[in-house]
Protein backbone atom coordinates (compact mmCIF):
# COMPACT_ATOMS: atom_id res chain seq x y z
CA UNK A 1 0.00 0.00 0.00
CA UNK A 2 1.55 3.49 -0.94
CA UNK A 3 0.92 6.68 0.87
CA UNK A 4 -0.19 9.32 -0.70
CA UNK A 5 2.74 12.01 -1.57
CA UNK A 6 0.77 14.60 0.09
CA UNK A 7 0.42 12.60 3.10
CA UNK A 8 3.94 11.78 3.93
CA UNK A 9 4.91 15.51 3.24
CA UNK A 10 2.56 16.67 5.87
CA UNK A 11 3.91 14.35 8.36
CA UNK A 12 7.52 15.31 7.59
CA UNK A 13 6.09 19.26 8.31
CA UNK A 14 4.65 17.98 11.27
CA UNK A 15 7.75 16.21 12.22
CA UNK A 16 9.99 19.45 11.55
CA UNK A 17 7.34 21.63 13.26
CA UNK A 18 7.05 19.52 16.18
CA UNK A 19 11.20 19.41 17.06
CA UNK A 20 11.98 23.06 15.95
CA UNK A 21 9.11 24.04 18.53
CA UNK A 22 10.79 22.04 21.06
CA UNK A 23 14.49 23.12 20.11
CA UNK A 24 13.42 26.86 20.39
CA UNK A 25 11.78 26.07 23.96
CA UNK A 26 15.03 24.85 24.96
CA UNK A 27 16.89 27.60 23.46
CA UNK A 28 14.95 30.16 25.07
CA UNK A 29 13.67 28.82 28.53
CA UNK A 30 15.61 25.24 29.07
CA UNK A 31 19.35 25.76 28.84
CA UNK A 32 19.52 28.39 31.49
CA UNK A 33 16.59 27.31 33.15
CA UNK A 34 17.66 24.17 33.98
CA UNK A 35 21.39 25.29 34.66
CA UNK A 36 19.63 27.24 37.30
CA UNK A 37 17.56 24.49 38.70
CA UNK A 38 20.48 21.96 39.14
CA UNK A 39 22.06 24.99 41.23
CA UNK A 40 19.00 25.55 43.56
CA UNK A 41 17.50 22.64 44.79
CA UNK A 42 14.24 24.07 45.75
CA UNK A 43 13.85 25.34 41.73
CA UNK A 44 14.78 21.54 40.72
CA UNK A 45 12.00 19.83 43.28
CA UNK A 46 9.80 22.23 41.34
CA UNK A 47 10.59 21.30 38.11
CA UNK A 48 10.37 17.80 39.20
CA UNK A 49 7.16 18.28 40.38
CA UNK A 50 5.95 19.97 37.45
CA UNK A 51 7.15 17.40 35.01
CA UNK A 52 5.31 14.56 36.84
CA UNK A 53 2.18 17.02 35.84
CA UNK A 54 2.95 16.90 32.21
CA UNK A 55 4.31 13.11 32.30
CA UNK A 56 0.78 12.52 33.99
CA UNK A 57 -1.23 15.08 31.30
CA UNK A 58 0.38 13.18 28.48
CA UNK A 59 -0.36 9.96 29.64
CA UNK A 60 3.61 9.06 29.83
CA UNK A 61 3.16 6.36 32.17
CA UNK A 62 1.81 4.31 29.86
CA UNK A 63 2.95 5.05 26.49
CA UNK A 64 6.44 7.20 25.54
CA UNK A 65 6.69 10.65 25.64
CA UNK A 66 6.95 11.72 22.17
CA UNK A 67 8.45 14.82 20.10
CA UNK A 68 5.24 15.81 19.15
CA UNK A 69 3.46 15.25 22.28
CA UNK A 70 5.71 17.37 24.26
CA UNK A 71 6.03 20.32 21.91
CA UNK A 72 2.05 20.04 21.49
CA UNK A 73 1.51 20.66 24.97
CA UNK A 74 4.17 23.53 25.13
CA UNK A 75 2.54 25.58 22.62
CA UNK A 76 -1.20 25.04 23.84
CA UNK A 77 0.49 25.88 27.21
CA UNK A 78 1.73 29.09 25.97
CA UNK A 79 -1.33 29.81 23.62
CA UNK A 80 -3.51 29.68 26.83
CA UNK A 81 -1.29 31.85 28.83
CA UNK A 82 -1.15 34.56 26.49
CA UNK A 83 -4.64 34.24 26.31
CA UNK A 84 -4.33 35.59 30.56
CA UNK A 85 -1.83 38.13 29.51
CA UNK A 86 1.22 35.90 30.26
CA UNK A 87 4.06 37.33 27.85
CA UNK A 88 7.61 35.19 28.18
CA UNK A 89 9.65 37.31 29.46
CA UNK A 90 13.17 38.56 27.90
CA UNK A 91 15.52 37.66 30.73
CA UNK A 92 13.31 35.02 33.18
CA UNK A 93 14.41 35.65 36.89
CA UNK A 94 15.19 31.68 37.76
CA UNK A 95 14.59 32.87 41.48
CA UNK A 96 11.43 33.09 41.52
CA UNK A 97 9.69 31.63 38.06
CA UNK A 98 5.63 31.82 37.52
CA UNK A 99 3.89 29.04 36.91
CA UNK A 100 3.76 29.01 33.42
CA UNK A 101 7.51 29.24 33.09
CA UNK A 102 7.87 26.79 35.39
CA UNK A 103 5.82 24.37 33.16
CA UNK A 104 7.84 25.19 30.49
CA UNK A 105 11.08 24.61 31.88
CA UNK A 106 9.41 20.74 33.01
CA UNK A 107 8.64 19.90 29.42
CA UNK A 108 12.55 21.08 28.68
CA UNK A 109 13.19 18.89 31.39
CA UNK A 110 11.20 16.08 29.80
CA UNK A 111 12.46 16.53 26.16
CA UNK A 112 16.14 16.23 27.69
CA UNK A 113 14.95 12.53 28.03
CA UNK A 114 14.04 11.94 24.78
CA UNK A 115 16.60 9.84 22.35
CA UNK A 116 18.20 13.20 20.98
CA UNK A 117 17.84 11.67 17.24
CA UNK A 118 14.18 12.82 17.78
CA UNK A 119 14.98 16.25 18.30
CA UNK A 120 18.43 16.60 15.55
């Protein structure tokens, strides 16, 4: 059975959208944000908590956490935060995070553990 050209090109977009959403989270929220959390201990428990959240949203206790899954959640997480008012902000003050950015860093957290040929 053949798949129709169309088809495989939209899950190849999907596939691209789905790890460039992810790589840009990182980018932006996870490499500091989690440098910052393995310093403080009370930011990391945090973290920790907040990915057993997502791991728990996503089902990911029973099935793998995917690419897609993960960078799905991040952006409806952000979409319904700006939807509040909640704008990322330019230089995140680790000390004290919101709850949203909080999140965030979690599904960085949680991508980390993915096989990294998922997110190349």
């Amino acid at each position: 059975m053949r798949v129709p050209n169309n088809r495989v090109a939209t899950r190849r977009s999907a596939a691209v959208a789905a790890r460039t959403t992810l790589t840009s989270l990182i980018a932006a929220v996870g490499t500091a944000g989690l440098a910052a959390a393995h310093a403080n201990p009370g930011l990391l428990a945090e973290v920790d908590q907040h990915a057993a959240g997502v791991r728990d949203t996503l089902d990911g206790d029973r099935r793998p956490l995917t690419v897609a899954a993960l960078a799905g959640y991040a952006e409806g997480l952000r979409d319904a935060a700006a939807e509040y008012g909640w704008t990322p902000p330019t230089e995140p003050d680790w000390s004290a995070p919101d709850w949203t950015l909080t999140r965030l860093l979690a599904v960085c957290l949680l991508a980390r553990g993915l096989d990294p040929r998922h997110l190349a």
